[in-house]
Protein backbone atom coordinates (compact mmCIF):
# COMPACT_ATOMS: atom_id res chain seq x y z
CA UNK A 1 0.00 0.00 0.00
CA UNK A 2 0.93 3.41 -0.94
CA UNK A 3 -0.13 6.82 0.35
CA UNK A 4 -1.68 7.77 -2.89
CA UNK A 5 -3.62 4.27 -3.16
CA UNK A 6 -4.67 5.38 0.45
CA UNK A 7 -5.37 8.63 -0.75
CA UNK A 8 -7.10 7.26 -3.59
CA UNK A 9 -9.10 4.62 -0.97
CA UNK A 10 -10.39 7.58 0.68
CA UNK A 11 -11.08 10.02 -2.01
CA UNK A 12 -13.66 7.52 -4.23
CA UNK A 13 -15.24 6.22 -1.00
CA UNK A 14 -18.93 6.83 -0.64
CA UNK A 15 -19.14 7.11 2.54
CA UNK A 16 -16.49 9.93 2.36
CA UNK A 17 -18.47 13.56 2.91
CA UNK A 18 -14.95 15.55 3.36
CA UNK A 19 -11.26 14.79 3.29
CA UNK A 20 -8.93 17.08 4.52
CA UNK A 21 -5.07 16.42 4.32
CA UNK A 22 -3.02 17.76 6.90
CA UNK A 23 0.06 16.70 5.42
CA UNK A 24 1.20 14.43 2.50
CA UNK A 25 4.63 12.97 1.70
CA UNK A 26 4.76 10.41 -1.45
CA UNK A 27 8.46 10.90 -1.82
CA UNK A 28 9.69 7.38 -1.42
CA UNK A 29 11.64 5.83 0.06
CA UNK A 30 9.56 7.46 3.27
CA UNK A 31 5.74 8.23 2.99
CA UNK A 32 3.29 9.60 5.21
CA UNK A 33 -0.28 10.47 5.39
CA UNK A 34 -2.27 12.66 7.65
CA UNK A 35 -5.69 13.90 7.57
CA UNK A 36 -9.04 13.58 8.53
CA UNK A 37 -12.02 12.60 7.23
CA UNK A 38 -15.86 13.71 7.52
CA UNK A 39 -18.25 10.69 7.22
CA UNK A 40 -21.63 9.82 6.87
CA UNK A 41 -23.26 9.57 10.10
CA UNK A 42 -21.61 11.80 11.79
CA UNK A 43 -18.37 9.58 11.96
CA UNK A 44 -14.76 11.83 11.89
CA UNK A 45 -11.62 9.60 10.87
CA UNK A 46 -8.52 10.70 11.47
CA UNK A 47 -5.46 8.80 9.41
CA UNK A 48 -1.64 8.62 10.32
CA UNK A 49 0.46 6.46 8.21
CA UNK A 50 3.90 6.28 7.63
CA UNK A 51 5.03 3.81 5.27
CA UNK A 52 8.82 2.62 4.21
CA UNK A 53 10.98 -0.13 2.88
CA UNK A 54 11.56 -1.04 6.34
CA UNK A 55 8.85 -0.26 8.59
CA UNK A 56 4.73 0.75 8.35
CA UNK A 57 3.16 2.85 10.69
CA UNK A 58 -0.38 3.11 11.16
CA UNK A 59 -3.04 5.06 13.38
CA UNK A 60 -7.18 4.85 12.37
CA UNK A 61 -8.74 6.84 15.26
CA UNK A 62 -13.03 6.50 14.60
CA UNK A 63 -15.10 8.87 16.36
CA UNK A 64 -18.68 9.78 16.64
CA UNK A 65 -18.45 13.48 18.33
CA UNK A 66 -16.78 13.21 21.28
CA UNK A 67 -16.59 9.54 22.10
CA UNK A 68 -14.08 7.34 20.48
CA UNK A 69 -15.65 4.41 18.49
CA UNK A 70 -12.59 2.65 17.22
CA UNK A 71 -8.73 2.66 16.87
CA UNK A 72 -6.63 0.42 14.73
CA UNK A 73 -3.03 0.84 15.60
CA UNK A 74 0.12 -1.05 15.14
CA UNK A 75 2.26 1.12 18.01
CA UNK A 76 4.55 -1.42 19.43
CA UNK A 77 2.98 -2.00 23.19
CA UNK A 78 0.81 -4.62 24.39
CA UNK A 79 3.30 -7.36 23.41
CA UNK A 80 1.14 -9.94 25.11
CA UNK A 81 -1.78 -9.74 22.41
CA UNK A 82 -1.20 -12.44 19.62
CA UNK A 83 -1.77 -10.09 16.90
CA UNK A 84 1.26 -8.01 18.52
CA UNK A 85 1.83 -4.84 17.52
CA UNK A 86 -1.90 -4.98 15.61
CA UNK A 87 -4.68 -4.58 17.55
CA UNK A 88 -7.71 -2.12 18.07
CA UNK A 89 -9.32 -0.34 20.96
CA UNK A 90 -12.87 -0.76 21.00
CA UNK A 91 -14.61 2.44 22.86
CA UNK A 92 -14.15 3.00 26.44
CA UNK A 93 -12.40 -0.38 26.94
CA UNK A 94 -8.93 0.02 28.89
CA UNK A 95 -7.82 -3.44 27.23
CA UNK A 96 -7.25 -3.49 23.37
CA UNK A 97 -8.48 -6.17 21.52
CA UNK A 98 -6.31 -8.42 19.06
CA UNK A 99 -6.63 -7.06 15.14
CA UNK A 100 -4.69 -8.26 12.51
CA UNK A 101 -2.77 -5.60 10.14
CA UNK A 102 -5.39 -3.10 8.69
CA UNK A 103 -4.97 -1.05 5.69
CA UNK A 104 -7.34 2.03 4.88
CA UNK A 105 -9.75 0.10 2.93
CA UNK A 106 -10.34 -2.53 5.93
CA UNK A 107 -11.24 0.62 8.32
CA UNK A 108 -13.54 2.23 5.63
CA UNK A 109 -15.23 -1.50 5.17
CA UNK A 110 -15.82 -1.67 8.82
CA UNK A 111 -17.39 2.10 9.30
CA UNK A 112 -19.55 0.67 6.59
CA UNK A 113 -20.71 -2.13 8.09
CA UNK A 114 -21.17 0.52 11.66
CA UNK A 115 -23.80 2.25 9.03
CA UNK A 116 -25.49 -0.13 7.79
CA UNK A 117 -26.08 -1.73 11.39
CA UNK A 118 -27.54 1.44 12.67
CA UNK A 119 -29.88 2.50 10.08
């Protein structure tokens, strides 16, 4: 995955009402992403990615106004989950929950699935 695929990913979603980059790099060999996204039903997704040859970075923080709905992260703590270093936090829960390695599309998929559960 790229940071323009991601870009792309989030620019041709439907479920994508605004996209606002904060910052862009797609110079390899480093790349980052960082911006934040208005969605349908009042869901705001903010992005961090950093992508290399060596290493991937990634931060998908969900929100529905001021309560966190999701996070899919891969920073290196809670070693004892089996998915170590992927996993996601789920709400208000103090414990993450095992996740395997998400890209962009996966997170967008999932907010989808968060719509079509509530309508």
């Amino acid at each position: 995955m790229t940071i323009s695929k991601a870009f792309s990913a989030l620019s041709s979603s439907e479920i994508v009402l605004e996209l606002n980059v904060i910052k862009a790099i797609v110079e390899p060999p480093v790349q980052a992403l960082k911006a934040r996204a208005t969605l349908k039903g009042g869901y705001v997704l903010q992005i961090n990615e950093s992508i290399s040859p060596d290493f991937r970075r990634y931060s998908y923080h969900l929100q529905k106004g001021d309560e966190m709905v999701r996070r899919w992260d891969n920073s290196p703590h809670w070693n004892d989950l089996k998915t170590f270093p992927y996993h996601v936090h789920l709400g208000n829960e103090a414990e993450p929950k095992e996740s395997p390695e998400v890209f962009i599309e996966d997170v967008l998929w999932e907010v989808k699935k968060l719509l079509s559960s509530n309508l």
